[in-house]
N, C-alpha and C. Protein backbone atom coordinates (compact mmCIF):
# COMPACT_ATOMS: atom_id res chain seq x y z
N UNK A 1 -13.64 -23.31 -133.36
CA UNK A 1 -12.89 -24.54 -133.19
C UNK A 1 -13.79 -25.59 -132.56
N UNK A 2 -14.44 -25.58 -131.28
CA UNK A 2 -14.97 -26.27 -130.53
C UNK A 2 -15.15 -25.74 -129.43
N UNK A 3 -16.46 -26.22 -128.62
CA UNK A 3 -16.82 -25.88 -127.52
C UNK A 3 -15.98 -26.62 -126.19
N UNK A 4 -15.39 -25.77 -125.47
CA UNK A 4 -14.41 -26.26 -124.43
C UNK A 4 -15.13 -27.16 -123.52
N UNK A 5 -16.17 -26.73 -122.94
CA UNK A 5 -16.69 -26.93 -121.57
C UNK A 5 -17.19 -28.73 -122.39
N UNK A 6 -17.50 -28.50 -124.00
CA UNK A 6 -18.64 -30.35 -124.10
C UNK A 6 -17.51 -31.01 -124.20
N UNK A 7 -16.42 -30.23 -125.11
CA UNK A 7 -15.18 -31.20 -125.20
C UNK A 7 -14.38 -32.33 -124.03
N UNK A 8 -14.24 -31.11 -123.46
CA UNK A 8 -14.10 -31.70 -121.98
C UNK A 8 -14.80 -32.68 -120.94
N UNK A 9 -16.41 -32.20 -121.24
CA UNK A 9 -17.04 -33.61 -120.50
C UNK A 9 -17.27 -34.60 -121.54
N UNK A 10 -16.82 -34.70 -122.62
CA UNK A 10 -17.43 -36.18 -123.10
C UNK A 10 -15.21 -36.73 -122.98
N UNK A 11 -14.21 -35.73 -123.02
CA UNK A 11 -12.85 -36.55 -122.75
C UNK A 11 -13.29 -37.40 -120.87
N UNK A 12 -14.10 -36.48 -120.04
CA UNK A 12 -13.90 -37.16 -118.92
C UNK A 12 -14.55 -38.24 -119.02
N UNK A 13 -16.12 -38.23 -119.90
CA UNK A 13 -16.71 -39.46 -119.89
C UNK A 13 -16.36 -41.04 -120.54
N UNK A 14 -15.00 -40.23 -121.15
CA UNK A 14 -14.31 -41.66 -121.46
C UNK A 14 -13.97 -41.79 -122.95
N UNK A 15 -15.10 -40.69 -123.81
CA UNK A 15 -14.43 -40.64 -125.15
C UNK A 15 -13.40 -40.11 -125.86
N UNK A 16 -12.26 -41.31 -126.35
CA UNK A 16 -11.14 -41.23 -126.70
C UNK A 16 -10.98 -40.00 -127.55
N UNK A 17 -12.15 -40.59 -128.80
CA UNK A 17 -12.01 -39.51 -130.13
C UNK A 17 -11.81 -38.02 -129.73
N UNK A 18 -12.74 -37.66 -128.46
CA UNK A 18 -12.93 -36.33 -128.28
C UNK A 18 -11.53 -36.11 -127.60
N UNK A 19 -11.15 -37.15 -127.15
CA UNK A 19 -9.17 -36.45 -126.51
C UNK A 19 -8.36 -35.91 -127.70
N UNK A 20 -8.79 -37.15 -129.10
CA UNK A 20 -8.37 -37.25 -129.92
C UNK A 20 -8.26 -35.75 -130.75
N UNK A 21 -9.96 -34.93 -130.66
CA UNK A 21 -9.92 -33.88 -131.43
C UNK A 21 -9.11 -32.77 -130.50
N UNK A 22 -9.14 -32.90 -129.47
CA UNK A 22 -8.09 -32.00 -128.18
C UNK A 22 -6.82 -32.22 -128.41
N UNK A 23 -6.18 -32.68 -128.72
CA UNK A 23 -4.51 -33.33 -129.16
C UNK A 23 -4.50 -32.65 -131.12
N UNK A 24 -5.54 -32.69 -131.52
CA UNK A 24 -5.65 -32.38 -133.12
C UNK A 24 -5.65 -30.60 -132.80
N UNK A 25 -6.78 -29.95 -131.90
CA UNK A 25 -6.77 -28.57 -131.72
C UNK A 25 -5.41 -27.97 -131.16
N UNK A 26 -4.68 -28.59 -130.17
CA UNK A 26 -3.49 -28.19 -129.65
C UNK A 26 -2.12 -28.72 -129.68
N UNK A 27 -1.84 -29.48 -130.79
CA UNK A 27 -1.11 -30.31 -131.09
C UNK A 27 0.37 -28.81 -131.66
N UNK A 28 0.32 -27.92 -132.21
CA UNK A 28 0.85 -26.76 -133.03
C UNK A 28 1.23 -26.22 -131.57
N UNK A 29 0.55 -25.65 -130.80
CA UNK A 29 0.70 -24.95 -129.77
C UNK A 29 1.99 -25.63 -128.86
N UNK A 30 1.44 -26.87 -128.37
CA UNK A 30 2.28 -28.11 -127.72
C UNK A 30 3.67 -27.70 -128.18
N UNK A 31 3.62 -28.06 -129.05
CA UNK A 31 4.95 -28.34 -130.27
C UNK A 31 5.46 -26.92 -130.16
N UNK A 32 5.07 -25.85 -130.76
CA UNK A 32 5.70 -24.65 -130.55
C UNK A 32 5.91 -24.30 -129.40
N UNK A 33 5.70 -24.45 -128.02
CA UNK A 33 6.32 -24.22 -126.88
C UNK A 33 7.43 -24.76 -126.50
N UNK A 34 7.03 -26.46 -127.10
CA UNK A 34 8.12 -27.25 -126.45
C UNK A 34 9.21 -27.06 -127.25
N UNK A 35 9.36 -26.68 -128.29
CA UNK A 35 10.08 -26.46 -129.34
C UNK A 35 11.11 -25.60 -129.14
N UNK A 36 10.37 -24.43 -128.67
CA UNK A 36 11.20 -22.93 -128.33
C UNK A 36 11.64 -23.12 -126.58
N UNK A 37 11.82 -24.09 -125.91
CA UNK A 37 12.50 -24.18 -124.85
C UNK A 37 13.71 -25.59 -124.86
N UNK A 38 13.04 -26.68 -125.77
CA UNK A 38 13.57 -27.76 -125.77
C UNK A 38 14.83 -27.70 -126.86
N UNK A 39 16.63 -27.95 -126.55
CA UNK A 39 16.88 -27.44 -127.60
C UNK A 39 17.32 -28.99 -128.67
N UNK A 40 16.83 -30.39 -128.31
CA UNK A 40 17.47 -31.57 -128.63
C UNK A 40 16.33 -31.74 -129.77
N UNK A 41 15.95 -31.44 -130.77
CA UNK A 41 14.44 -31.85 -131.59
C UNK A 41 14.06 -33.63 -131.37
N UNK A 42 15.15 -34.53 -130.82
CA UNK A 42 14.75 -35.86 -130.61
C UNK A 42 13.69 -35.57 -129.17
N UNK A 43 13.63 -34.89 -128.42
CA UNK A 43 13.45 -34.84 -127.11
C UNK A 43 12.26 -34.00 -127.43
N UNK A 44 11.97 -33.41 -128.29
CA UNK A 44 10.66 -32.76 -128.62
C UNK A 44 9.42 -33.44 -128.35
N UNK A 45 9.32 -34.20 -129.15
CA UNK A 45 8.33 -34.81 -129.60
C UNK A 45 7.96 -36.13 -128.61
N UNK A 46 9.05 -36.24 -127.89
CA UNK A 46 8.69 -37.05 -126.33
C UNK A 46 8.00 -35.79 -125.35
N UNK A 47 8.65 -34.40 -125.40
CA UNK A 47 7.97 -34.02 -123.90
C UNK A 47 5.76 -33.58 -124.73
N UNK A 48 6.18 -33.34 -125.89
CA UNK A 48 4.57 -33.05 -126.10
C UNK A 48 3.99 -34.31 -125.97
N UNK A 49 4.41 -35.37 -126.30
CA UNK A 49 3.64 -36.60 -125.43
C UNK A 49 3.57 -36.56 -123.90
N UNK A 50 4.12 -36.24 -123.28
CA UNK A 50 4.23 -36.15 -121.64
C UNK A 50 2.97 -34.98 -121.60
N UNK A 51 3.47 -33.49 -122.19
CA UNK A 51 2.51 -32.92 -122.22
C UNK A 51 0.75 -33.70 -122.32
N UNK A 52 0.73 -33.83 -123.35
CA UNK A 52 -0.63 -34.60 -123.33
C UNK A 52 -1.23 -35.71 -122.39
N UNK A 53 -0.19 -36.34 -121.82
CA UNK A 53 -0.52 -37.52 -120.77
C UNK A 53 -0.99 -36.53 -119.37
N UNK A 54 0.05 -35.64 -119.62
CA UNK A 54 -0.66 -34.79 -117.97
C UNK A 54 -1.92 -34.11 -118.18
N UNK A 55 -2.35 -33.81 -119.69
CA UNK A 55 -3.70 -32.75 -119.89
C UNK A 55 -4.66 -34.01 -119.10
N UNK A 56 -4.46 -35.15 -119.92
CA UNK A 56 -5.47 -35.93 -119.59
C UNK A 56 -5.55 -36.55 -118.21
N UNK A 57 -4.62 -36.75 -117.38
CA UNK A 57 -4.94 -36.65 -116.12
C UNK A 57 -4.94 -35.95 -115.28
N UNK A 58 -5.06 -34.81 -115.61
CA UNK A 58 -4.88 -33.35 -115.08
C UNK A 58 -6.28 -32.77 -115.47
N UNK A 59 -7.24 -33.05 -116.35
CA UNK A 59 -8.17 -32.59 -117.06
C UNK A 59 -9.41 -32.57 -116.07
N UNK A 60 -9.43 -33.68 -114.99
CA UNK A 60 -10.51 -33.56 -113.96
C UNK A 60 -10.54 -32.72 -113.41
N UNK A 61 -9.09 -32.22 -112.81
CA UNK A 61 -9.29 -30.87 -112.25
C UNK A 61 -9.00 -29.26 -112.47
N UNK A 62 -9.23 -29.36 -114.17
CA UNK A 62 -9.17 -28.19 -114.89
C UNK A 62 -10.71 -27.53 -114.65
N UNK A 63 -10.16 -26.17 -114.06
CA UNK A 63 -11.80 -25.69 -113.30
C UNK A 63 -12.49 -24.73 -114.12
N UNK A 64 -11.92 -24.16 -115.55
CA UNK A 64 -11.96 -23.57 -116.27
C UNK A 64 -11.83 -22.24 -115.87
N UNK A 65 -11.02 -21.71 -114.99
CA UNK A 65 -10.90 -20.38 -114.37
C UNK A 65 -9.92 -19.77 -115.35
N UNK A 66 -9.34 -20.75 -116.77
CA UNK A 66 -8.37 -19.70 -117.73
C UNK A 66 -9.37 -20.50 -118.67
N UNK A 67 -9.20 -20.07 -119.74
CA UNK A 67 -9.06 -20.88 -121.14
C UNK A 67 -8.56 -21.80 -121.20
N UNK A 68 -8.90 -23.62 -121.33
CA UNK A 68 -8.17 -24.37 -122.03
C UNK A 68 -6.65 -24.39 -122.70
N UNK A 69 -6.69 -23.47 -123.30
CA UNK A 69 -5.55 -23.37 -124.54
C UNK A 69 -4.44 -22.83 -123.44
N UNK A 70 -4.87 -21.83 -122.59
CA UNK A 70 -4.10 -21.29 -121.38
C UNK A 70 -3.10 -22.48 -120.50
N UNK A 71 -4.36 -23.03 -119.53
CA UNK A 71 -4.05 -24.36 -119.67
C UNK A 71 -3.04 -25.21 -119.99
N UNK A 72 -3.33 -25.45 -121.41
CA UNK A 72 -2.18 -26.56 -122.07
C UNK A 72 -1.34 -26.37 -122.04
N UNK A 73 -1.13 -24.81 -122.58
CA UNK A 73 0.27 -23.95 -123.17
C UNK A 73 0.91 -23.76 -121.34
N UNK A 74 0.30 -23.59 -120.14
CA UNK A 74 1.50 -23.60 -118.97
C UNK A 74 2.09 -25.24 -118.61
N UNK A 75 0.89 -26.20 -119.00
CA UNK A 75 1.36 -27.39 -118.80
C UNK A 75 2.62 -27.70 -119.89
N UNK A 76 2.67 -27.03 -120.96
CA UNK A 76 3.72 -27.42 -121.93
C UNK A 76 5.27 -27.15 -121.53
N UNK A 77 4.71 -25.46 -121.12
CA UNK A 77 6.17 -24.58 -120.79
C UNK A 77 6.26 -24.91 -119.57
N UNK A 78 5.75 -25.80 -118.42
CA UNK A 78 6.58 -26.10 -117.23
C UNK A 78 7.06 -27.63 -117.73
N UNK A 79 6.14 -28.60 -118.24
CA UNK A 79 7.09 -29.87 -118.86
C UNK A 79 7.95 -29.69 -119.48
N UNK A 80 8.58 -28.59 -120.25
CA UNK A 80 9.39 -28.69 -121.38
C UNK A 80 10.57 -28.11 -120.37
N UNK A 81 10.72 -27.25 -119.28
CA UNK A 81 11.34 -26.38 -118.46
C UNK A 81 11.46 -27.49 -117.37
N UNK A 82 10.72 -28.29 -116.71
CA UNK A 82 11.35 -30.09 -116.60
C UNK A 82 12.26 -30.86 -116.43
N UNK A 83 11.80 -30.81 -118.08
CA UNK A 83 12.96 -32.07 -118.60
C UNK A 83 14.50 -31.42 -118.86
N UNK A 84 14.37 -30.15 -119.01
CA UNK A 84 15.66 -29.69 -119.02
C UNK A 84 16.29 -29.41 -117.82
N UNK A 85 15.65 -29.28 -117.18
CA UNK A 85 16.43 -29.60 -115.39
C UNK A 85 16.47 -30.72 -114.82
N UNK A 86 15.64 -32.29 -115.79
CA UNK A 86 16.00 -33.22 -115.00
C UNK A 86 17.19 -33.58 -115.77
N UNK A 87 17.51 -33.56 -117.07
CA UNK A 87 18.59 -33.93 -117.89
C UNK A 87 19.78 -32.86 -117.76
N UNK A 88 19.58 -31.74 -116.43
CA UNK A 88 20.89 -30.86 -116.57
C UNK A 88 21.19 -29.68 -117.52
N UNK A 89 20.29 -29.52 -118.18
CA UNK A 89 20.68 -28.85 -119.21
C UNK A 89 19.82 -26.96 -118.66
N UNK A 90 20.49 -26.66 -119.36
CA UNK A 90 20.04 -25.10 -119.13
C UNK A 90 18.92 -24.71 -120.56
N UNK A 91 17.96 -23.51 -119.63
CA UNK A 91 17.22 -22.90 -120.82
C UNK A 91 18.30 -22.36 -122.16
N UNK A 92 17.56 -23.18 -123.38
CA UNK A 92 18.35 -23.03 -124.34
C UNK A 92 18.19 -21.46 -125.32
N UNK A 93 19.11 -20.55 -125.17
CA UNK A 93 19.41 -19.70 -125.63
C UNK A 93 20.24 -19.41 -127.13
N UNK A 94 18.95 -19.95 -128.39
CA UNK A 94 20.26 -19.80 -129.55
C UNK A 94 20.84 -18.84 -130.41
N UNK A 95 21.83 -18.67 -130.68
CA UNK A 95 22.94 -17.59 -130.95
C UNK A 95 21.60 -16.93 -132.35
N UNK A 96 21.73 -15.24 -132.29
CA UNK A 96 21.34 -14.77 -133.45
C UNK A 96 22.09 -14.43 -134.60
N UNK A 97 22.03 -15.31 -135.44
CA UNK A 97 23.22 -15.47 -136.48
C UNK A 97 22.25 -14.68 -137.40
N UNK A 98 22.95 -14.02 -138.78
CA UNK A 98 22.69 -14.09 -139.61
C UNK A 98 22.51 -15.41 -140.93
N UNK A 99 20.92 -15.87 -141.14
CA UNK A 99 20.63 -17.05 -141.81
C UNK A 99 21.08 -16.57 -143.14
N UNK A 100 22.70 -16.99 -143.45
CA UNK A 100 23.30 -17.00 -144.68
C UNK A 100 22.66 -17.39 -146.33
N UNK A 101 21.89 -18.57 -145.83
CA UNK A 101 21.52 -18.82 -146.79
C UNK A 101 20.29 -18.80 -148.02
N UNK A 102 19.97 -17.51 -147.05
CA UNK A 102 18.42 -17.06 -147.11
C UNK A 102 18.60 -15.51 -148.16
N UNK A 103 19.82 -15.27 -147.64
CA UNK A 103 20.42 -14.09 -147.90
C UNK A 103 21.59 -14.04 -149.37
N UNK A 104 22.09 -15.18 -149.38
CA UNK A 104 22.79 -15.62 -150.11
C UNK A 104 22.32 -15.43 -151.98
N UNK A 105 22.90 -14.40 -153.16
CA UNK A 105 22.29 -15.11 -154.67
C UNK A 105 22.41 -16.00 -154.99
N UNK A 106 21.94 -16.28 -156.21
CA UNK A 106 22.52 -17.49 -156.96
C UNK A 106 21.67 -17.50 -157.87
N UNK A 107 22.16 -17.77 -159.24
CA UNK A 107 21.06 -18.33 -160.02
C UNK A 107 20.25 -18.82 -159.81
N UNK A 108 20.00 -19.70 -158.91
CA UNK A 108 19.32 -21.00 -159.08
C UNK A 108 17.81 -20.56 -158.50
N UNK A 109 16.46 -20.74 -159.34
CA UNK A 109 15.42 -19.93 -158.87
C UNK A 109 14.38 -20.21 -158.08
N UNK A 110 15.17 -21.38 -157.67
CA UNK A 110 14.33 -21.78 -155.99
C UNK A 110 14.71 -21.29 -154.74
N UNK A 111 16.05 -21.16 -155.20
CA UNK A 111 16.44 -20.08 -153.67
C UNK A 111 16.08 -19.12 -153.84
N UNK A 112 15.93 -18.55 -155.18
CA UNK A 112 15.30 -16.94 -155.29
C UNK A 112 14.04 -16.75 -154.66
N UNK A 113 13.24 -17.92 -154.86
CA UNK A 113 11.80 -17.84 -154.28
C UNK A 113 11.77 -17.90 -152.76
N UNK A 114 12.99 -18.81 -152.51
CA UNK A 114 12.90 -19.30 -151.28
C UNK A 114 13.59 -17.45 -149.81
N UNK A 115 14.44 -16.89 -150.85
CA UNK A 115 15.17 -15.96 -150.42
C UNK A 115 13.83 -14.93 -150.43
N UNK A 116 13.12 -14.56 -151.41
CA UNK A 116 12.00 -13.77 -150.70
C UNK A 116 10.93 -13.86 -150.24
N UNK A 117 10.76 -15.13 -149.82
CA UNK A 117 9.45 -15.23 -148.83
C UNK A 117 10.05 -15.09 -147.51
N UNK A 118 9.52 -13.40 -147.15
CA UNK A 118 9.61 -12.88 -146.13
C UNK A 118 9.12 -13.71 -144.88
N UNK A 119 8.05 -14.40 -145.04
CA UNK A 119 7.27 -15.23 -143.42
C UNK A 119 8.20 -16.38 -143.50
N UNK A 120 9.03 -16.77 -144.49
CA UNK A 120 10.46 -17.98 -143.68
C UNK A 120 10.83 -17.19 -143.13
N UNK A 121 11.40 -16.43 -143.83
CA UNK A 121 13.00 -15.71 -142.93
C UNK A 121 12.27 -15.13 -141.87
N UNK A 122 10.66 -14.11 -141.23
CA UNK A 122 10.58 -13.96 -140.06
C UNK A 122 10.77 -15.56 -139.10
N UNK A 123 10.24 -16.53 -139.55
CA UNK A 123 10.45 -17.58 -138.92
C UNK A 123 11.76 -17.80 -138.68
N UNK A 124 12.56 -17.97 -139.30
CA UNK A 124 13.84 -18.19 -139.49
C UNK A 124 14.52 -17.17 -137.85
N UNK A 125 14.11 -15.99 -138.26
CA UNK A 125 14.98 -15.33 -137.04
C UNK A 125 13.97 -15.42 -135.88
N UNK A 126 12.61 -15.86 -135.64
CA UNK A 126 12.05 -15.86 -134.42
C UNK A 126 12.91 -17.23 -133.60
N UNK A 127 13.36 -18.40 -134.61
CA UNK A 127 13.68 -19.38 -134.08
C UNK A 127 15.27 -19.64 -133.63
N UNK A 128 16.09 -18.57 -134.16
CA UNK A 128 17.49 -17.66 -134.01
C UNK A 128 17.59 -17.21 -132.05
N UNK A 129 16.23 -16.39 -131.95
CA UNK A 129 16.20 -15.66 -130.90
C UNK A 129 16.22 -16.40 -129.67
N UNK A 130 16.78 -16.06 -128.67
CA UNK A 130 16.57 -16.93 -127.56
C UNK A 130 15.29 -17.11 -126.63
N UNK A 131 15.31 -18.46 -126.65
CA UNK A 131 14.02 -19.13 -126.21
C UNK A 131 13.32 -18.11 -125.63
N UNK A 132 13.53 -17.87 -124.94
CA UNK A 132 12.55 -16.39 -123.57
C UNK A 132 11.99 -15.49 -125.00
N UNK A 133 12.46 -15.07 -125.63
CA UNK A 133 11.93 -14.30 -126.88
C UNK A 133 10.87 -14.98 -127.84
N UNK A 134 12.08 -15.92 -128.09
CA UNK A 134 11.14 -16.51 -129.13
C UNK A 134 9.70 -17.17 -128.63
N UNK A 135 9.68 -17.76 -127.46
CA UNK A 135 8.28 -18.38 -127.08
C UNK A 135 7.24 -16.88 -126.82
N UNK A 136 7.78 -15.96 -126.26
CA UNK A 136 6.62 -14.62 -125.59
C UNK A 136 6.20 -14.36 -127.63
N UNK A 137 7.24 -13.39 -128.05
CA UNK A 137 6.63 -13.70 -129.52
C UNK A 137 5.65 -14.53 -130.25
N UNK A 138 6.00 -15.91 -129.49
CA UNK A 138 4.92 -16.53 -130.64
C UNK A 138 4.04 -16.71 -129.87
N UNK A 139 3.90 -16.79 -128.44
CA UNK A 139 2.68 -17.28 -127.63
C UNK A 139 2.08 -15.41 -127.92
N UNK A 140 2.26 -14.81 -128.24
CA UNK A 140 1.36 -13.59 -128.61
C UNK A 140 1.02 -13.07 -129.95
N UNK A 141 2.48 -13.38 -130.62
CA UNK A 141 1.60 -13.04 -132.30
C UNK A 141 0.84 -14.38 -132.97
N UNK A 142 1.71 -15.53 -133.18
CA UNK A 142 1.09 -17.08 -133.92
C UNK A 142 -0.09 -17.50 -132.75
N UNK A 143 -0.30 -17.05 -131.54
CA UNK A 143 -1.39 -18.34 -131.09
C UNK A 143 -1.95 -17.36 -130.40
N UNK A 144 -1.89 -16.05 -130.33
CA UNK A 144 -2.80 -14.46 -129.94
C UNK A 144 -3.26 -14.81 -128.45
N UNK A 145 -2.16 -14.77 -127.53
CA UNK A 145 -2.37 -15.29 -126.50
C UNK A 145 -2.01 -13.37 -125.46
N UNK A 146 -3.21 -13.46 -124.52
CA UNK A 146 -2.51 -11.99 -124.39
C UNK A 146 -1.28 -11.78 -123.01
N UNK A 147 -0.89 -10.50 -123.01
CA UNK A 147 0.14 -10.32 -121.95
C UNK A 147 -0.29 -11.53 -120.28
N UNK A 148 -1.62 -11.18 -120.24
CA UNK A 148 -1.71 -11.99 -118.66
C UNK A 148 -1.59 -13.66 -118.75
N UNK A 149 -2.37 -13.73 -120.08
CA UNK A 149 -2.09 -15.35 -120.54
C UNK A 149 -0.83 -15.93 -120.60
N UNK A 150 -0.03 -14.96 -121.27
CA UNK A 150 1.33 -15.43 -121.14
C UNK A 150 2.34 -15.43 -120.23
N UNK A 151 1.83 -14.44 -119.06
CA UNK A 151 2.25 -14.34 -117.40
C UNK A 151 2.17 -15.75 -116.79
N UNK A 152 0.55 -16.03 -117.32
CA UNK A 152 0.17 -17.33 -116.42
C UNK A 152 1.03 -18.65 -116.95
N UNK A 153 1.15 -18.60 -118.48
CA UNK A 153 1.53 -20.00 -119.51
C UNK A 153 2.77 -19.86 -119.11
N UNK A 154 3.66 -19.03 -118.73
CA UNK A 154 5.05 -19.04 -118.39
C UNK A 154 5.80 -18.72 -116.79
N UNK A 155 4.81 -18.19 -116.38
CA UNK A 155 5.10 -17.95 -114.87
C UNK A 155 6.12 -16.91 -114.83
N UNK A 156 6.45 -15.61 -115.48
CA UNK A 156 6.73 -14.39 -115.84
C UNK A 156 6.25 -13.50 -115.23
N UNK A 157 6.64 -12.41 -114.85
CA UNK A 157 6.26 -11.23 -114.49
C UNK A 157 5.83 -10.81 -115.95
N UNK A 158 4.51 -9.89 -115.43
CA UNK A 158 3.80 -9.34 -116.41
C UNK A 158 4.99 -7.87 -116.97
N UNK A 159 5.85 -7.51 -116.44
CA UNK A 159 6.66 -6.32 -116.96
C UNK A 159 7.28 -6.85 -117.72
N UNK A 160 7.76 -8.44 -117.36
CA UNK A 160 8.93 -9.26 -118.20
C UNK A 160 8.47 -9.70 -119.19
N UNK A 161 7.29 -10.06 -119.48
CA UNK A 161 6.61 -10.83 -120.99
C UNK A 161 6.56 -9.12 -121.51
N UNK A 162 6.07 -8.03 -120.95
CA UNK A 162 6.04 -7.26 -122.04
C UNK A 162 7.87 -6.90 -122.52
N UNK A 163 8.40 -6.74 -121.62
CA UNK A 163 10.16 -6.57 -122.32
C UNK A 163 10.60 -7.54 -123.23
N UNK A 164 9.96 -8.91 -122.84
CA UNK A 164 10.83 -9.77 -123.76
C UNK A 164 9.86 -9.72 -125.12
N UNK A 165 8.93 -9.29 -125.34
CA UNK A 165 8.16 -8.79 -126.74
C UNK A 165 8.52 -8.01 -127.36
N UNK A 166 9.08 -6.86 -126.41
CA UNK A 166 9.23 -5.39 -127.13
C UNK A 166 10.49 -5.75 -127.66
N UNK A 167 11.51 -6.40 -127.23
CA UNK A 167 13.14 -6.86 -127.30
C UNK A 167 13.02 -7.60 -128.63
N UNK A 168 12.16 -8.64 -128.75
CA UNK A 168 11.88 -9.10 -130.08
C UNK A 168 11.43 -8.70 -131.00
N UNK A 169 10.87 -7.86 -130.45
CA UNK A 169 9.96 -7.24 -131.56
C UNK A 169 11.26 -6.28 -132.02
N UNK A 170 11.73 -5.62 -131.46
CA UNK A 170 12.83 -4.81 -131.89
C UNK A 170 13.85 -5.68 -132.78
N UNK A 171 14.59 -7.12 -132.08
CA UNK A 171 15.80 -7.37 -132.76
C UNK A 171 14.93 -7.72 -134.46
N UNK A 172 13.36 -8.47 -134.32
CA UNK A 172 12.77 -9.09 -135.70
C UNK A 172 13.23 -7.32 -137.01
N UNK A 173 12.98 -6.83 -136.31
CA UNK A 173 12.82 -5.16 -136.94
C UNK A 173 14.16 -5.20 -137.39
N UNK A 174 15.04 -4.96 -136.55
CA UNK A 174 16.39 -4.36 -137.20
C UNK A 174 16.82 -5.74 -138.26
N UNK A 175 16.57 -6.85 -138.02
CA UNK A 175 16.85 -7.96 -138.85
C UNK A 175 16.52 -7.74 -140.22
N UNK A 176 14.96 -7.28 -140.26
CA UNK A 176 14.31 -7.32 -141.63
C UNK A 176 15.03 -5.96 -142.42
N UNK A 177 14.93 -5.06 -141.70
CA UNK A 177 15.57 -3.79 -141.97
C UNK A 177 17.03 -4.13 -143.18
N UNK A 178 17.29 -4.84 -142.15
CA UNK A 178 18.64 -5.52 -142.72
C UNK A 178 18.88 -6.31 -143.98
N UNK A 179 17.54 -7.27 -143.47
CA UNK A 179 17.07 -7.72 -145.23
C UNK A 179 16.65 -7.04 -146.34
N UNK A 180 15.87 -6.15 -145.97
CA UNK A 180 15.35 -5.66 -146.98
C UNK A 180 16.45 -4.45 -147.48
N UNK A 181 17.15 -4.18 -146.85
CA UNK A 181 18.62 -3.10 -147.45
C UNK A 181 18.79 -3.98 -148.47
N UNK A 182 19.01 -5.15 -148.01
CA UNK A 182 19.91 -6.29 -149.40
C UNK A 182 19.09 -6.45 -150.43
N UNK A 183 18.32 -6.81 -149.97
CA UNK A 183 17.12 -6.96 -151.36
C UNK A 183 17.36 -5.86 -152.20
N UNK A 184 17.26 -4.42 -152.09
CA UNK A 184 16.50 -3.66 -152.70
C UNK A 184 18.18 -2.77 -153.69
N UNK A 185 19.40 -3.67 -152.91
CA UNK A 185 20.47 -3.20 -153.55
C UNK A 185 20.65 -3.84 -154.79
């Protein structure tokens, strides 16, 4: 991707572009944290701007004692955990429904295509699961972040990021299980 340590001294020395390619490298990450805690999608895309305003004045005294990416991803999940306590609102927990329409026949052979591409529908139910799940999941399988990283990016007990993995990892299982019964009837 890029070297952390030059990236970083040419953002302190003032060059924009290089913030620019730092916002381009972690822009997915941002977004998928704030995403899986924030539950208003208008309110999204304001706190990963906040996010980014604090990297960059926060960036002088990033001592590199984690990874960068470490870093961003706790600055994300405490801004996004924030704004939902300054606006009142509670960590958003959403219901695991069965996605009907994924599941659903029909002639029509775009839903057919759309009904077996298995990596929607895992998406589909990672984003079902409640936030605490769904973020440990993806901050370890989509952005390969490990158990202590995700202790630190979330401020978790290290027993608790591994339960809330294994928990997901279990409900993703019995889900597909579930799909794939239908399919194959």
């Amino acid at each position: 991707m890029f070297n952390e340590k030059d990236l970083v001294s040419k953002i302190l020395a003032g060059d924009l572009h290089a913030f620019g390619r730092l916002v381009t490298g972690y822009e997915k990450l941002v977004f998928n944290i704030v995403n899986r805690v924030i539950d208003h999608p208008e309110d999204v895309e304001d706190v990963c701007q906040e996010v980014f305003i604090k990297v960059y004045k926060g960036l002088r005294g990033f001592a590199f004692q984690s990874k960068l990416s470490t870093w961003i991803a706790s600055i994300a999940h405490r801004t996004a955990l924030n704004e939902l306590k300054k606006n009142g609102r509670k960590v958003w927990m959403a219901p695991m429904e069965e996605p009907v329409h994924l599941l659903s026949g029909g002639d029509d052979p775009e839903k057919t295509v759309i009904r077996k591409d298995v990596s929607l529908y895992i998406q589909q139910l990672i984003d079902q699961m409640p936030s605490q799940y769904s973020l440990v999941i993806t901050l370890f399988h989509i952005h390969e972040f490990s158990y202590q990283e995700i202790e630190e990016i979330t401020g978790m007990p290290l027993g608790t990021v591994k339960g809330y993995l294994f928990r997901a990892r279990k409900l993703l299982k019995e889900k597909l299980e579930c799909f794939l019964k239908k399919e194959t009837i």
